[in-house]
C-alpha atoms as a PDB file:
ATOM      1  CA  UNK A   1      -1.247 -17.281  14.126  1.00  0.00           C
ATOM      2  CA  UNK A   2       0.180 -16.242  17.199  1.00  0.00           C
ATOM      3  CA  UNK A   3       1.474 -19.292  19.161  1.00  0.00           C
ATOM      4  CA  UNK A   4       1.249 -17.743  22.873  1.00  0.00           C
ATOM      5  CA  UNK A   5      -2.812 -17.627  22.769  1.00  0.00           C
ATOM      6  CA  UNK A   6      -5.159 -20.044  21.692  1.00  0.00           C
ATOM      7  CA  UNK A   7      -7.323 -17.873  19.618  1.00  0.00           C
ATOM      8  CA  UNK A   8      -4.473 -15.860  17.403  1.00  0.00           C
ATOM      9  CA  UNK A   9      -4.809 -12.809  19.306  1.00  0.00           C
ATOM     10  CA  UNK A  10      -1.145 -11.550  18.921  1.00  0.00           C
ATOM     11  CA  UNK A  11      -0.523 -10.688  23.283  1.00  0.00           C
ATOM     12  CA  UNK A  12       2.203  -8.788  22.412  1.00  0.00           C
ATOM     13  CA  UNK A  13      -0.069  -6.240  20.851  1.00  0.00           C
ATOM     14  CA  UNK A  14      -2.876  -6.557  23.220  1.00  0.00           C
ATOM     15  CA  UNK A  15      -3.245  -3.392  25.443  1.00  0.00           C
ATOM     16  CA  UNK A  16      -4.155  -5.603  28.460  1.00  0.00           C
ATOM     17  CA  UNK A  17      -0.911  -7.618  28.200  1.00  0.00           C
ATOM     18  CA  UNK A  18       1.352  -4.538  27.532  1.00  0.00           C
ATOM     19  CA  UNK A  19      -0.153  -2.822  30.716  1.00  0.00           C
ATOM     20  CA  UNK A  20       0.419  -6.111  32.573  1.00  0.00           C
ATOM     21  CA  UNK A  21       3.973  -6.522  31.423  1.00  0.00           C
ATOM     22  CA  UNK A  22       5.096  -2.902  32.670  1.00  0.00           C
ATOM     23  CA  UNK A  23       2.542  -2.817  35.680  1.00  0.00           C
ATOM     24  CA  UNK A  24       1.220   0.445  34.261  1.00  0.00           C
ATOM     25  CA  UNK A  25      -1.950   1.427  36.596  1.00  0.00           C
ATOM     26  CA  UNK A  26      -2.901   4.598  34.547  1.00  0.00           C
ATOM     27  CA  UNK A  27      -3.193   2.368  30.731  1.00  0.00           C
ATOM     28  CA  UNK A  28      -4.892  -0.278  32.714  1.00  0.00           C
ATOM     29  CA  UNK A  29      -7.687   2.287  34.234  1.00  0.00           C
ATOM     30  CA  UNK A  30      -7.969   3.485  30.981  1.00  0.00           C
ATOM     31  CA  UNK A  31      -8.342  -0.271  29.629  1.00  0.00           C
ATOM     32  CA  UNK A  32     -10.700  -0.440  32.013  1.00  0.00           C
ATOM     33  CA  UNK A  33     -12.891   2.475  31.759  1.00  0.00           C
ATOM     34  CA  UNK A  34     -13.151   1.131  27.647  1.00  0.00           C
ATOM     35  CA  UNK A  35     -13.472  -2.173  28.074  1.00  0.00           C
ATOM     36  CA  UNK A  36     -16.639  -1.415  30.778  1.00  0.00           C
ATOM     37  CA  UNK A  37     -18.053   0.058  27.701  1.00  0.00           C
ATOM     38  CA  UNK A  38     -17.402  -1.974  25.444  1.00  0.00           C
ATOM     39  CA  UNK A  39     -18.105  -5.196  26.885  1.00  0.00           C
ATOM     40  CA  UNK A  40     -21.153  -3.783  28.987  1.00  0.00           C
ATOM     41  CA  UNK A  41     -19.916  -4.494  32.211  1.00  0.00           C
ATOM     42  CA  UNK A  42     -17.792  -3.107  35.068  1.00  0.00           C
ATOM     43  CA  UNK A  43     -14.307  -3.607  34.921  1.00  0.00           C
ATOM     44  CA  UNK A  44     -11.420  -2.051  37.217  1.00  0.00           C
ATOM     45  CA  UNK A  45      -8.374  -1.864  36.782  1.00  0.00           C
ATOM     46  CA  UNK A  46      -7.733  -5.023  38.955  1.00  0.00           C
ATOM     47  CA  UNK A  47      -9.369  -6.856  36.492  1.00  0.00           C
ATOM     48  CA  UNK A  48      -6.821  -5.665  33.463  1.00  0.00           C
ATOM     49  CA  UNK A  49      -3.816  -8.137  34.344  1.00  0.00           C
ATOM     50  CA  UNK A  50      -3.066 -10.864  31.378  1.00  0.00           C
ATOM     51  CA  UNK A  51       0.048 -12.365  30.380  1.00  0.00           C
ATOM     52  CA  UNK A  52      -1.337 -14.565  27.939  1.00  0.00           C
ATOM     53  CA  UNK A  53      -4.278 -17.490  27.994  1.00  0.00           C
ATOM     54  CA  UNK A  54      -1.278 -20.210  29.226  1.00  0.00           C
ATOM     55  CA  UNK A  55      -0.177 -18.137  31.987  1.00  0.00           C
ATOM     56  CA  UNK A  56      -2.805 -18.542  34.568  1.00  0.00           C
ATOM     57  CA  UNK A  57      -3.265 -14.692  34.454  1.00  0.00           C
ATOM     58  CA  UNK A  58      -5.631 -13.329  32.704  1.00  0.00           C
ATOM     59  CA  UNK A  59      -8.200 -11.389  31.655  1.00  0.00           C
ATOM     60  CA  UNK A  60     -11.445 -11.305  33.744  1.00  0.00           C
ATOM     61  CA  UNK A  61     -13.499 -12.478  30.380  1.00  0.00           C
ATOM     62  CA  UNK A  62     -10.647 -14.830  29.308  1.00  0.00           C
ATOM     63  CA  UNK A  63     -11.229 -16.805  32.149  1.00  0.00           C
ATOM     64  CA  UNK A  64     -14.148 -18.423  30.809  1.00  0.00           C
ATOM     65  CA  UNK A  65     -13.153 -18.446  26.956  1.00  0.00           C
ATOM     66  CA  UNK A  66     -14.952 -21.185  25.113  1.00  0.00           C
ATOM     67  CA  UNK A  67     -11.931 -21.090  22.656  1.00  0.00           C
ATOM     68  CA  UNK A  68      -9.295 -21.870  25.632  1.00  0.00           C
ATOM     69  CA  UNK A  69     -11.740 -24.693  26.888  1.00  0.00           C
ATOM     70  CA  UNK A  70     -11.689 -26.321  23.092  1.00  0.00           C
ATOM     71  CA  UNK A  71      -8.608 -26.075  22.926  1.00  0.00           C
ATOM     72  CA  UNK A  72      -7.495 -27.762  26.222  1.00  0.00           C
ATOM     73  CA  UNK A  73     -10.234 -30.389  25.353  1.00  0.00           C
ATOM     74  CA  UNK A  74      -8.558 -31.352  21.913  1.00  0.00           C
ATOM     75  CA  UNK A  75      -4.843 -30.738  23.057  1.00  0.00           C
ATOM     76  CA  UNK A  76      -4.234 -28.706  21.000  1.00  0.00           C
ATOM     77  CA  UNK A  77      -1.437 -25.827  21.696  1.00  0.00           C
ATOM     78  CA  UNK A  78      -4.099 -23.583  19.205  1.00  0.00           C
ATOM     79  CA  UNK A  79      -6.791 -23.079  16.868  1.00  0.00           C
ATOM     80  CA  UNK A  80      -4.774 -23.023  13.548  1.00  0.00           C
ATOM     81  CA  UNK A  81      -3.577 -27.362  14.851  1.00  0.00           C
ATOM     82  CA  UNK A  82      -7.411 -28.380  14.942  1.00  0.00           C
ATOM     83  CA  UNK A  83      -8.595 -30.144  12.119  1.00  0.00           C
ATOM     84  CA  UNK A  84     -11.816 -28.375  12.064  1.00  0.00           C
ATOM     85  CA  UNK A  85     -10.042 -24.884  11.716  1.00  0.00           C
ATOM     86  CA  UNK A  86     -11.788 -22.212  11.285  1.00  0.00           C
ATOM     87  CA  UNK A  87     -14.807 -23.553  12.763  1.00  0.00           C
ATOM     88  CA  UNK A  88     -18.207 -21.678  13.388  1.00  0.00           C
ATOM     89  CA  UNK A  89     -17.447 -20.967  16.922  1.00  0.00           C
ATOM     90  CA  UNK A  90     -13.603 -19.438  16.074  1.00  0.00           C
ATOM     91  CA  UNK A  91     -15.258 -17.221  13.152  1.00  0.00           C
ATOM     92  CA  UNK A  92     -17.784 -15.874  15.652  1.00  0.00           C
ATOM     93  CA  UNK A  93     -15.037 -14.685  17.911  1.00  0.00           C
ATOM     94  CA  UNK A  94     -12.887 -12.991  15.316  1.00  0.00           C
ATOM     95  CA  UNK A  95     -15.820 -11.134  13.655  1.00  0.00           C
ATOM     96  CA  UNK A  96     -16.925  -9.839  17.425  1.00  0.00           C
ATOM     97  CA  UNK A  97     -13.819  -8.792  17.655  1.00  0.00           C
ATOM     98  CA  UNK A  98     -13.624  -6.858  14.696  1.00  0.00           C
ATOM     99  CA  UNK A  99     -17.226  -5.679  15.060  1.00  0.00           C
ATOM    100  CA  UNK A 100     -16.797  -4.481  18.580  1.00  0.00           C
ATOM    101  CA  UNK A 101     -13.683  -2.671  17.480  1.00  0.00           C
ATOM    102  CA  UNK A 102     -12.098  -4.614  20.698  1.00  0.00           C
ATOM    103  CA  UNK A 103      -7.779  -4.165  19.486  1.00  0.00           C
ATOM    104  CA  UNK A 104      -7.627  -7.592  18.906  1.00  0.00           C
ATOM    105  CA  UNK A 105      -4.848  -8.134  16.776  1.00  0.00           C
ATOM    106  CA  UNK A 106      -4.423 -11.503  15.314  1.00  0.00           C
ATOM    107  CA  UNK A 107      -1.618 -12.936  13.358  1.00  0.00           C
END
């Protein structure tokens, strides 16, 4: 598992964090034109800036992640350190991930 997020997404791959990281405008209106369709809503590029779930900056839907909230509740730096890994809630986030073809790359 990654150790920078809190879910094992691997930010290093993530398209959002690789735009942030060279403040690439074009890849993150592309991200966002995607990720509107994807994730059914209307992103802009604005909202593509992440450099990683312990940064403060993130992701407009990271902001509200139930997985970021567990973790801070349980102290616990990720998922992979709780005792209850992989719960029901962690399994429902990789497999939307997967389903939804989202990038998501975990390790």
């Amino acid at each position: 598992m990654h150790r920078s997020s809190y879910c094992g997404i691997n930010c290093e791959k993530c398209k959002v964090y690789l735009a942030t990281m060279a403040d690439d405008d074009k890849v993150k209106e592309e991200i966002a034109n995607e990720w509107s369709a994807l994730y059914k809503r209307n992103f802009k590029k604005e909202d593509m800036a992440c450099k990683g779930c312990k940064s403060g900056v993130l992701f407009a839907l990271c902001s509200s992640c139930y997985i970021t909230s567990c973790n801070k509740e349980r102290g616990t730096e990720n998922c992979e350190e709780c005792g209850e890994f992989p719960c029901d809630r962690y399994q429902e986030f990789v497999e939307y991930q997967k389903i939804n073809n989202t990038g998501a790359v975990f390790d």
